[in-house]
PDB file of N, CA and C in Angstrom:
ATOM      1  N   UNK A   1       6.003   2.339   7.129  1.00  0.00           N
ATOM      2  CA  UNK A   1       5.579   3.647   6.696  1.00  0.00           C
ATOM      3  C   UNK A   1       6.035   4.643   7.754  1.00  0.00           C
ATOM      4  N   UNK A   2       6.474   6.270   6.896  1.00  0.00           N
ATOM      5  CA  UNK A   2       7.129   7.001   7.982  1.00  0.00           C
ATOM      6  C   UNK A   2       5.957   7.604   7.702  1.00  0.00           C
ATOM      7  N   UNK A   3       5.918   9.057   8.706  1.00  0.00           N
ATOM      8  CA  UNK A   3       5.017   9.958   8.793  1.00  0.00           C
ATOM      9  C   UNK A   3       5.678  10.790   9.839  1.00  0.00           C
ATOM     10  N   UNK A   4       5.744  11.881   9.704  1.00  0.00           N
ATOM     11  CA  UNK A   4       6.458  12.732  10.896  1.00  0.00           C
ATOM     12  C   UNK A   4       5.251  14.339  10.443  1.00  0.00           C
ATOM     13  N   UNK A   5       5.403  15.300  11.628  1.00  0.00           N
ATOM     14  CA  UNK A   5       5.159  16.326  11.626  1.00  0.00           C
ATOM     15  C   UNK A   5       5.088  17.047  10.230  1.00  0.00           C
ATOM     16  N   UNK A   6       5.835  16.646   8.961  1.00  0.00           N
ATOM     17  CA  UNK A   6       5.626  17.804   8.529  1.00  0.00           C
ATOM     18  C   UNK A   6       4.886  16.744   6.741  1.00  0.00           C
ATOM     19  N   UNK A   7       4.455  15.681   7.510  1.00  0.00           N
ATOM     20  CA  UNK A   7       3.306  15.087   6.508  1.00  0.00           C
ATOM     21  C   UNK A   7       2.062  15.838   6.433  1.00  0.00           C
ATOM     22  N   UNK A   8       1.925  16.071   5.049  1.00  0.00           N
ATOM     23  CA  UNK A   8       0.258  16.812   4.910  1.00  0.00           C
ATOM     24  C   UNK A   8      -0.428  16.396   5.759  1.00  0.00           C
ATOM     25  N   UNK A   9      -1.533  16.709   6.274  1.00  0.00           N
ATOM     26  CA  UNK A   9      -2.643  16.455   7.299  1.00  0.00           C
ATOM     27  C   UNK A   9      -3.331  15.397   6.052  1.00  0.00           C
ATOM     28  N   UNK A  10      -4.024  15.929   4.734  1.00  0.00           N
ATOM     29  CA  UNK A  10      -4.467  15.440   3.749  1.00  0.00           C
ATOM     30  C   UNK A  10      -3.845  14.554   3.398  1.00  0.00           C
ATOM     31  N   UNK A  11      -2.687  14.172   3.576  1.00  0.00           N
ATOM     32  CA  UNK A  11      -1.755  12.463   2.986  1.00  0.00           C
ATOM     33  C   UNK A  11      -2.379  11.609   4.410  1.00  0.00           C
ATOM     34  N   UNK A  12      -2.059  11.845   5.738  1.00  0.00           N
ATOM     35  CA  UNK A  12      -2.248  11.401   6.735  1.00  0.00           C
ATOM     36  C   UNK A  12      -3.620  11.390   6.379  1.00  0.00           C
ATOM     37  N   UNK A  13      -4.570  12.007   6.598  1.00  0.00           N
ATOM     38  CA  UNK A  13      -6.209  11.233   6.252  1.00  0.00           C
ATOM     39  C   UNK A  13      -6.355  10.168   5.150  1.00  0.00           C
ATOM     40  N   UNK A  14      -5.699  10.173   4.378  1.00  0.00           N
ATOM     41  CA  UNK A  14      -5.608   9.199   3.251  1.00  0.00           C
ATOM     42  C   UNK A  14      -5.144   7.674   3.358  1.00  0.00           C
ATOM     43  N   UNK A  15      -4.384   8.524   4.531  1.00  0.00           N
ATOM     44  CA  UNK A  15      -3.434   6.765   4.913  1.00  0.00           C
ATOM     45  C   UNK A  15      -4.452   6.179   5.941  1.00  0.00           C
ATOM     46  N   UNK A  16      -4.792   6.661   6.652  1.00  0.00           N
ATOM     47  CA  UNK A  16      -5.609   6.157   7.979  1.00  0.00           C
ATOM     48  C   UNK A  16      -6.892   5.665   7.330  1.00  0.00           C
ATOM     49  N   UNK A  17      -7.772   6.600   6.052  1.00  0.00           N
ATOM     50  CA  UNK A  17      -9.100   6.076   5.505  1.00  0.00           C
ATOM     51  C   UNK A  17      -8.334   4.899   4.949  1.00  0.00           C
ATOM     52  N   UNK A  18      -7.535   4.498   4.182  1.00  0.00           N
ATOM     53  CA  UNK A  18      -7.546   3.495   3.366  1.00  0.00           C
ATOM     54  C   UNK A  18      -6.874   2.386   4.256  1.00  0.00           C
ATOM     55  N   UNK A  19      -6.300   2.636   5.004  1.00  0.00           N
ATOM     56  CA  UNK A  19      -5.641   1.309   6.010  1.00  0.00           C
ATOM     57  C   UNK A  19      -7.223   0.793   6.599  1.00  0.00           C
ATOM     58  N   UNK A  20      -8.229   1.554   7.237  1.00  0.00           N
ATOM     59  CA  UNK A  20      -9.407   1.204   7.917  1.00  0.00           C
ATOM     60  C   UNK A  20     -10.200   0.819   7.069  1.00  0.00           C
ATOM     61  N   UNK A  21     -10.428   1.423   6.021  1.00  0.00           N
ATOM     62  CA  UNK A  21     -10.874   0.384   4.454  1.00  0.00           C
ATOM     63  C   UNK A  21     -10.309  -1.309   4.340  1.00  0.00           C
ATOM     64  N   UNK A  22      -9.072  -1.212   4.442  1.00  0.00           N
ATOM     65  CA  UNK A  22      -8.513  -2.745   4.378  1.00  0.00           C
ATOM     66  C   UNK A  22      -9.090  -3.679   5.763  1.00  0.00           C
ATOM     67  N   UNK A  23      -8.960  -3.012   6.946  1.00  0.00           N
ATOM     68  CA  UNK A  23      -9.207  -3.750   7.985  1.00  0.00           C
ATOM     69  C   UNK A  23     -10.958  -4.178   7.660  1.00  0.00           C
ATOM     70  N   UNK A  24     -11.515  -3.438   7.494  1.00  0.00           N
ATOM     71  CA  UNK A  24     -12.612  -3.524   7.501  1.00  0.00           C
ATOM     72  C   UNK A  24     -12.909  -4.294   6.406  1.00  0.00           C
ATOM     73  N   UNK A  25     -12.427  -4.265   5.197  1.00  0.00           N
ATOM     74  CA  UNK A  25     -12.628  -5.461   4.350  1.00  0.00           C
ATOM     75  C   UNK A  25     -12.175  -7.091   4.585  1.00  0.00           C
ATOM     76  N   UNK A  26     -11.063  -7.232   5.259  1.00  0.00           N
ATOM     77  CA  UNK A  26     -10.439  -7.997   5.800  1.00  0.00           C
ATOM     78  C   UNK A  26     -11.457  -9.140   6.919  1.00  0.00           C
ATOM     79  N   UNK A  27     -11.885  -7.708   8.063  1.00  0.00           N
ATOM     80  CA  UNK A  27     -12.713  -8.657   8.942  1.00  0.00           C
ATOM     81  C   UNK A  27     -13.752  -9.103   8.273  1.00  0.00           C
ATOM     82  N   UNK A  28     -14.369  -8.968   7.115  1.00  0.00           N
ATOM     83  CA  UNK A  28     -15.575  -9.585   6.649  1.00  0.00           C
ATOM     84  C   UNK A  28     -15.120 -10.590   5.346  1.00  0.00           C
ATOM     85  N   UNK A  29     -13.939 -11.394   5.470  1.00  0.00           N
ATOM     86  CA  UNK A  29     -13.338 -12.150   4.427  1.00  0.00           C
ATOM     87  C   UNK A  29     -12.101 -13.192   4.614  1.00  0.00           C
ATOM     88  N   UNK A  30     -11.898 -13.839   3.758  1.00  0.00           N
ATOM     89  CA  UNK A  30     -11.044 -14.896   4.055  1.00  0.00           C
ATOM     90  C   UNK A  30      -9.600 -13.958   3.929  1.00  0.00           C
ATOM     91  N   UNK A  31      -9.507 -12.710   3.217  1.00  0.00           N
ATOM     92  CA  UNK A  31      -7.891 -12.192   3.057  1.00  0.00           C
ATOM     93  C   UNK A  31      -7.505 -11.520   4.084  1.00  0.00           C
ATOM     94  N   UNK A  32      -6.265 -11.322   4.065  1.00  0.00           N
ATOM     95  CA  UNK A  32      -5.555 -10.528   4.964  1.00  0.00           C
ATOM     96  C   UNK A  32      -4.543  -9.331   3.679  1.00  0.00           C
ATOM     97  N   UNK A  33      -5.538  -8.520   3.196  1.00  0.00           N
ATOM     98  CA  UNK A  33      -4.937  -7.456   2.265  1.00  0.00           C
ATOM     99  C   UNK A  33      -3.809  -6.344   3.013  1.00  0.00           C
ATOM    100  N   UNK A  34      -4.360  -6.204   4.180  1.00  0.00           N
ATOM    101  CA  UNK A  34      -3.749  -5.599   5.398  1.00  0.00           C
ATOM    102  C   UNK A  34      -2.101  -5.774   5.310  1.00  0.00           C
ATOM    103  N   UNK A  35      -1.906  -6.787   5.663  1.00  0.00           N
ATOM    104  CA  UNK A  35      -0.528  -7.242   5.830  1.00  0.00           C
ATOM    105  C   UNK A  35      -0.117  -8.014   4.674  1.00  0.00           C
ATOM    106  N   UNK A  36      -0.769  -8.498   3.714  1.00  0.00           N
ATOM    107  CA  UNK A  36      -0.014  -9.316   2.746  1.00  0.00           C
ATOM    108  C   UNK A  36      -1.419  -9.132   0.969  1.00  0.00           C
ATOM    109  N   UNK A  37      -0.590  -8.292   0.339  1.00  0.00           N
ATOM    110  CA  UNK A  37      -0.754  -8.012  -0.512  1.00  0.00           C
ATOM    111  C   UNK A  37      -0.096  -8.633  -2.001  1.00  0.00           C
ATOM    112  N   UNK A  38      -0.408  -8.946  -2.900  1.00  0.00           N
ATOM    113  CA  UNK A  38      -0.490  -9.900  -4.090  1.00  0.00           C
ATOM    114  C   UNK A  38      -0.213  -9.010  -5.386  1.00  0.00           C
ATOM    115  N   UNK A  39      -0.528  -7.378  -5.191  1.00  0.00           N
ATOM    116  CA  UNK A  39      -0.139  -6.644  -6.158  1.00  0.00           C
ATOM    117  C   UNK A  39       1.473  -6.976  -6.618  1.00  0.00           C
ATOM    118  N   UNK A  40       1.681  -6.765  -7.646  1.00  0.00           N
ATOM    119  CA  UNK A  40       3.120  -7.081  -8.670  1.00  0.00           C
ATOM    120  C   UNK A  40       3.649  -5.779  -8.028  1.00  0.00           C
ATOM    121  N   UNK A  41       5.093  -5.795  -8.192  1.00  0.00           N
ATOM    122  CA  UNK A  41       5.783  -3.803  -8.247  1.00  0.00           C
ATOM    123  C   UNK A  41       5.439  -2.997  -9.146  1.00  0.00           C
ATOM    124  N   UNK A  42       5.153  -3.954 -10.452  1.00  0.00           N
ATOM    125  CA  UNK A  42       5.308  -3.280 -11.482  1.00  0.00           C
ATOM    126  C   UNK A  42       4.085  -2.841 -12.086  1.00  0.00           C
ATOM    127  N   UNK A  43       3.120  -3.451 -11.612  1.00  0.00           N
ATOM    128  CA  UNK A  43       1.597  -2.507 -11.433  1.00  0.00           C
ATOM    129  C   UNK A  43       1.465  -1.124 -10.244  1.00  0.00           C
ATOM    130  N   UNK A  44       2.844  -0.762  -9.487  1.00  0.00           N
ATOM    131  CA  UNK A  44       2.539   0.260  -9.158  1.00  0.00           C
ATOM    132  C   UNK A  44       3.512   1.088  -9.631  1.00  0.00           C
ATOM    133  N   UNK A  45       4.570   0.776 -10.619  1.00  0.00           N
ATOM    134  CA  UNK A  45       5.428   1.272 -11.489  1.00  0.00           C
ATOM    135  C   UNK A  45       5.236   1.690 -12.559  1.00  0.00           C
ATOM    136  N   UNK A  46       4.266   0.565 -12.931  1.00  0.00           N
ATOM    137  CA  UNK A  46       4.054   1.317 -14.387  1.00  0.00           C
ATOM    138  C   UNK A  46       3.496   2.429 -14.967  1.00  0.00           C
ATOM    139  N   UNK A  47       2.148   2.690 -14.590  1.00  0.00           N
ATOM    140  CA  UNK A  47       1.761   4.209 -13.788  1.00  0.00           C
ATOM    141  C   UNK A  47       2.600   5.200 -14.110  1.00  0.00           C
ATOM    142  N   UNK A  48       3.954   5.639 -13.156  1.00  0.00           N
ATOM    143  CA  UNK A  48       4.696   6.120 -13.388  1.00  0.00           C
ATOM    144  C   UNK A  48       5.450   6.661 -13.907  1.00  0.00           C
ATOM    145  N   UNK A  49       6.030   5.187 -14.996  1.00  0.00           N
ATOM    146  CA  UNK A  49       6.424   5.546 -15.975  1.00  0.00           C
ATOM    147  C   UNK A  49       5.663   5.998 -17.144  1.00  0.00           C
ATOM    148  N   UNK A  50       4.673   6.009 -17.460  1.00  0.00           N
ATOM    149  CA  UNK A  50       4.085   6.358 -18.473  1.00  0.00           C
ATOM    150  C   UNK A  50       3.624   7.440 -18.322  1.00  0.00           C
ATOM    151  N   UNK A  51       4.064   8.276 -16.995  1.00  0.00           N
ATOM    152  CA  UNK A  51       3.322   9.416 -17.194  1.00  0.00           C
ATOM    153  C   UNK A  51       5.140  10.511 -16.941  1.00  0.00           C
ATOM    154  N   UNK A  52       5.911   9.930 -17.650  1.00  0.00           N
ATOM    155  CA  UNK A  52       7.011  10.401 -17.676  1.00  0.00           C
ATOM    156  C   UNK A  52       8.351  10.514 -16.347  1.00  0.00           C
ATOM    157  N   UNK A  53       7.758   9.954 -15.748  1.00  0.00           N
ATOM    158  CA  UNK A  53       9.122   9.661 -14.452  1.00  0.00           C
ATOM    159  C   UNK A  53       9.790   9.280 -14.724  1.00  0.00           C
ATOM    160  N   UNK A  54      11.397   9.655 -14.166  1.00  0.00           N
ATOM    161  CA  UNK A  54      12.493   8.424 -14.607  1.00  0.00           C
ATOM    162  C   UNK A  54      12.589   7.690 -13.976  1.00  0.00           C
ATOM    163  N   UNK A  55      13.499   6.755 -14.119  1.00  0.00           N
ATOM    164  CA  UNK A  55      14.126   5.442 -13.051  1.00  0.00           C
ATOM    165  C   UNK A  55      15.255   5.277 -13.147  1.00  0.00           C
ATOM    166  N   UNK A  56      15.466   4.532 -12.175  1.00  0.00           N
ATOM    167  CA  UNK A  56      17.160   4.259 -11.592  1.00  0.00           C
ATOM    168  C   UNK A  56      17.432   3.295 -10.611  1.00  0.00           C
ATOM    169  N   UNK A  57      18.284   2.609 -11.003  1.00  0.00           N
ATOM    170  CA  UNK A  57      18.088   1.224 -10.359  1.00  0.00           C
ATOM    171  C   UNK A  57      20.102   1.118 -10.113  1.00  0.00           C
ATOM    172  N   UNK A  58      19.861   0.563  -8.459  1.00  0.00           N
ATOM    173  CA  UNK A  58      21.529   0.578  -8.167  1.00  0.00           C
ATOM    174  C   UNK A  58      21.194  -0.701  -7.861  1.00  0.00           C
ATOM    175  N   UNK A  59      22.460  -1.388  -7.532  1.00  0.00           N
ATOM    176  CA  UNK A  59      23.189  -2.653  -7.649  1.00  0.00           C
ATOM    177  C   UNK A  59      22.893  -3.281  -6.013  1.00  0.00           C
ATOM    178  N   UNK A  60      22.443  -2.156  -5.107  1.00  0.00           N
ATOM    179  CA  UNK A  60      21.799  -2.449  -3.453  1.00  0.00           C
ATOM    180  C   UNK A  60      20.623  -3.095  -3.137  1.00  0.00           C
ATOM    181  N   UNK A  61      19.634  -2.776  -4.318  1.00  0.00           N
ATOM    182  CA  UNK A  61      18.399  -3.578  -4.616  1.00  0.00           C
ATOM    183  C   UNK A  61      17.815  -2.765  -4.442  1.00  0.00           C
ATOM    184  N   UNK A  62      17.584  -1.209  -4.819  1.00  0.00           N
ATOM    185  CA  UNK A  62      16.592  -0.466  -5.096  1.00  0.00           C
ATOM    186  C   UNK A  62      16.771   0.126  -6.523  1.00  0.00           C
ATOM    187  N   UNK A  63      15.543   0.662  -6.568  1.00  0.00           N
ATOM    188  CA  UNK A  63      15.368   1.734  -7.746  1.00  0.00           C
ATOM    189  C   UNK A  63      14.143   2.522  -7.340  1.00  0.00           C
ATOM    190  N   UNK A  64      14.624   3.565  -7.978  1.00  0.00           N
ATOM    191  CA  UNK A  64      14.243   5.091  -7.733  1.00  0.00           C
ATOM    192  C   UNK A  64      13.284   5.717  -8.868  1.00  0.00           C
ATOM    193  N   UNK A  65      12.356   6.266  -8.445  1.00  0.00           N
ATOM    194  CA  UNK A  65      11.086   6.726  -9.999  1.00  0.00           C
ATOM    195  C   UNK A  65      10.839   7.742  -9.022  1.00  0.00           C
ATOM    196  N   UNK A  66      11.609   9.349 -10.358  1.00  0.00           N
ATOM    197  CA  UNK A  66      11.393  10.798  -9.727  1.00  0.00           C
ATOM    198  C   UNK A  66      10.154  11.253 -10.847  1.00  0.00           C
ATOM    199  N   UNK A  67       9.805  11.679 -10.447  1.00  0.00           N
ATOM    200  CA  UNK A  67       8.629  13.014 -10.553  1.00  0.00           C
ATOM    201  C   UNK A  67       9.654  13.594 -12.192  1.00  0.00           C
ATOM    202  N   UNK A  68       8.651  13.945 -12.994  1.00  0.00           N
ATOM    203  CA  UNK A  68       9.071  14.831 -14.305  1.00  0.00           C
ATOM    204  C   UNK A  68       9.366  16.436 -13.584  1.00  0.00           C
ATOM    205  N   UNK A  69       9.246  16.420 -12.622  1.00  0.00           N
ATOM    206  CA  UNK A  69       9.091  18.145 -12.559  1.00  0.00           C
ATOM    207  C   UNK A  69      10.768  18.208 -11.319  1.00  0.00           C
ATOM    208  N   UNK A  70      10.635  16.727 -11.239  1.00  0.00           N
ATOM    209  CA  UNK A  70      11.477  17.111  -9.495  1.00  0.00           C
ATOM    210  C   UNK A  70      11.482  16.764  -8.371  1.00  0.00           C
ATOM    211  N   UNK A  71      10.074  17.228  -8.050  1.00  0.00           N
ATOM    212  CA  UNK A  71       9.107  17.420  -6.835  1.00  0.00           C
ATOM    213  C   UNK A  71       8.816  16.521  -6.164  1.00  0.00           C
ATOM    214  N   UNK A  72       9.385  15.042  -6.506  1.00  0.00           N
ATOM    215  CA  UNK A  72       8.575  13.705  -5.751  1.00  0.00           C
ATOM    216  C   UNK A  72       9.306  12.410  -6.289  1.00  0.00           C
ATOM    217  N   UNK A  73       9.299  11.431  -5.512  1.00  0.00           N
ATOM    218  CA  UNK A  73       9.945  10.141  -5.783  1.00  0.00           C
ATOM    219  C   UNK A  73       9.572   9.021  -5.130  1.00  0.00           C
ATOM    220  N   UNK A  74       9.598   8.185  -5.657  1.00  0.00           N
ATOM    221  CA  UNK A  74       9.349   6.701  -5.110  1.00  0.00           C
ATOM    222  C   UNK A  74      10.669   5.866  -5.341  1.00  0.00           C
ATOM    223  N   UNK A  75      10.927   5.321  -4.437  1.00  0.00           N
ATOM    224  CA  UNK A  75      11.632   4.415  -3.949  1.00  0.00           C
ATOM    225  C   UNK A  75      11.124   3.351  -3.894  1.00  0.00           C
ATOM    226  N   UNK A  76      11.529   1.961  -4.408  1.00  0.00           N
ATOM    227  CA  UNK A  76      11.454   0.620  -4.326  1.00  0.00           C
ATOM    228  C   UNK A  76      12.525  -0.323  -3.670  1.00  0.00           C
ATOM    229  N   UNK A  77      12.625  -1.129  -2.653  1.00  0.00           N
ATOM    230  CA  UNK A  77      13.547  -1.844  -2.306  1.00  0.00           C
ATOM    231  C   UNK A  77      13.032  -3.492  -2.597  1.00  0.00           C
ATOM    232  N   UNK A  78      13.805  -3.516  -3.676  1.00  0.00           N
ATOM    233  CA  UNK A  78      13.464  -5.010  -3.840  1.00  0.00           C
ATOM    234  C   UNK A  78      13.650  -6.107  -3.070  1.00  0.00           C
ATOM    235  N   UNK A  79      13.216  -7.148  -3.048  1.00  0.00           N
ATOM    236  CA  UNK A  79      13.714  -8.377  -1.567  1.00  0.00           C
ATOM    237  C   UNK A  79      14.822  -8.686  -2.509  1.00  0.00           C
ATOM    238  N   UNK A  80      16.382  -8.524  -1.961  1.00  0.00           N
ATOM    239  CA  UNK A  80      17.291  -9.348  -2.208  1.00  0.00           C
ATOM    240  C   UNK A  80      17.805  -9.770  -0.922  1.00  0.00           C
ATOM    241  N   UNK A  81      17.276  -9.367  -0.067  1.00  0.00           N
ATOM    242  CA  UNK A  81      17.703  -9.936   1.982  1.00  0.00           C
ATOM    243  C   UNK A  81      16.470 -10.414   2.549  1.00  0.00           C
ATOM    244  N   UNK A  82      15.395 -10.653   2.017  1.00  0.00           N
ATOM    245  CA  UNK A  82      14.243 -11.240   2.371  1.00  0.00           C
ATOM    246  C   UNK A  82      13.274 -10.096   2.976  1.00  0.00           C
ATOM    247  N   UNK A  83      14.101  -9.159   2.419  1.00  0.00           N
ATOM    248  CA  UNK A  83      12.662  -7.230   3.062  1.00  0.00           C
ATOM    249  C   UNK A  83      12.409  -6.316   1.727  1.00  0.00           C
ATOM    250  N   UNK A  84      11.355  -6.497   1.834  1.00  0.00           N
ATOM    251  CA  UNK A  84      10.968  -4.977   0.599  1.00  0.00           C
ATOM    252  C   UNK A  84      10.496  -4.382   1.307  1.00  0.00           C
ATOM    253  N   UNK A  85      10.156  -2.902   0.220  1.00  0.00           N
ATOM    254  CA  UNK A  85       9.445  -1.908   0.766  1.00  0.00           C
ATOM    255  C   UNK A  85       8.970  -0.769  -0.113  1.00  0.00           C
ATOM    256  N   UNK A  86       8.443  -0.014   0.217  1.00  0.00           N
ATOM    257  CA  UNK A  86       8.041   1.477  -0.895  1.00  0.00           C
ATOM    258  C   UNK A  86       8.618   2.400   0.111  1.00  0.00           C
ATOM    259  N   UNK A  87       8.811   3.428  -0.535  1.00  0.00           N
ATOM    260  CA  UNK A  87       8.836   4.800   0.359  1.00  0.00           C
ATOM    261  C   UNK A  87       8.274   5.649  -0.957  1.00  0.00           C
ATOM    262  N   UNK A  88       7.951   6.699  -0.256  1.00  0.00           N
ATOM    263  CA  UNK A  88       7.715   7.915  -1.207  1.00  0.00           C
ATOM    264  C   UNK A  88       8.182   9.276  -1.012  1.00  0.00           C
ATOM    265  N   UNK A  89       8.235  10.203  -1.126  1.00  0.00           N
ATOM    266  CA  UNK A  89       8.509  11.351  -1.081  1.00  0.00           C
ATOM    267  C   UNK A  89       7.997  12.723  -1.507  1.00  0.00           C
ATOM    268  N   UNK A  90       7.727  13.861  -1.048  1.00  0.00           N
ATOM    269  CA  UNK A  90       7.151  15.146  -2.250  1.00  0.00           C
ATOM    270  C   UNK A  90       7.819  16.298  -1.618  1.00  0.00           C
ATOM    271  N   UNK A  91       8.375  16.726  -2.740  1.00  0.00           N
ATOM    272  CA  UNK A  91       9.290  18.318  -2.277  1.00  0.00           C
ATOM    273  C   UNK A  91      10.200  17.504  -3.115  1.00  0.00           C
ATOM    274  N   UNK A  92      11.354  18.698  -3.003  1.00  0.00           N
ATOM    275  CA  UNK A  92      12.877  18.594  -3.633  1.00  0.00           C
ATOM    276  C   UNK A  92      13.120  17.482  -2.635  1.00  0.00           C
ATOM    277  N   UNK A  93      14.711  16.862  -3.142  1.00  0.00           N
ATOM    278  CA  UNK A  93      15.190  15.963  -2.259  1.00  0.00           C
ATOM    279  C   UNK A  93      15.817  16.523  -0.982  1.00  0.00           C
ATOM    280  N   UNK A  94      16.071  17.481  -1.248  1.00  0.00           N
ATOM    281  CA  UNK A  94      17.259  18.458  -0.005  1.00  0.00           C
ATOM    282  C   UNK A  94      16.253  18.891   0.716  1.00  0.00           C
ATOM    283  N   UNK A  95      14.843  19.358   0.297  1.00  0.00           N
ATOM    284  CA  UNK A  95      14.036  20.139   0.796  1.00  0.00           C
ATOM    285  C   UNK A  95      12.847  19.558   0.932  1.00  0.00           C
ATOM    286  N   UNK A  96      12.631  18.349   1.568  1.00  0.00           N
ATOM    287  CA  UNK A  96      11.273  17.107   1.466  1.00  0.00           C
ATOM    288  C   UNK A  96      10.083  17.809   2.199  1.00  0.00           C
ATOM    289  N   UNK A  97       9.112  17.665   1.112  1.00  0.00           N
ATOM    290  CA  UNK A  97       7.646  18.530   1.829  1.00  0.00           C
ATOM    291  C   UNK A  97       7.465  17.255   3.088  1.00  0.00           C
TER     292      UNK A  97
END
């Protein structure tokens, strides 16, 4: 996960409550949700699409789900080298909030 200076303050509280949510569920349980998670991609894809995003999928092992308006995107890197990942984005692409 990136985060630089010009991340909402309000995304950054979000990330920090819900990461300390996991830890804290974690120390009182047999999982480790923290670091190894069981969710599908496509339960956090689908979402998405149904609320009109497109997609786009290149031949590198990602695909891309933009925002209906523009304004935002998710990125998926599928494991075809043994690494995934999410990214996200909000603003134009040239112009990332």
């Amino acid at each position: 996960m990136t985060l630089d200076a010009t991340t909402p303050a309000e995304l950054l509280h979000d990330v920090h409550a819900e990461l300390l949510d996991l830890y804290l569920e974690d120390r009182h349980s047999d999982q480790d949700r923290l670091f190894e998670d069981a969710t599908a991609p496509h339960e956090v894809y689908t979402p998405l699409l149904a609320r009109g995003w497109s997609h786009s999928i290149k031949t590198d092992g990602t695909q891309t789900f933009h925002a209906p308006e523009g304004e935002g995107a998710v990125r998926h890197r599928y494991a075809t080298t043994g690494s995934d990942g999410w990214r996200a984005r909000a603003g134009y692409s040239r112009e990332p909030l």
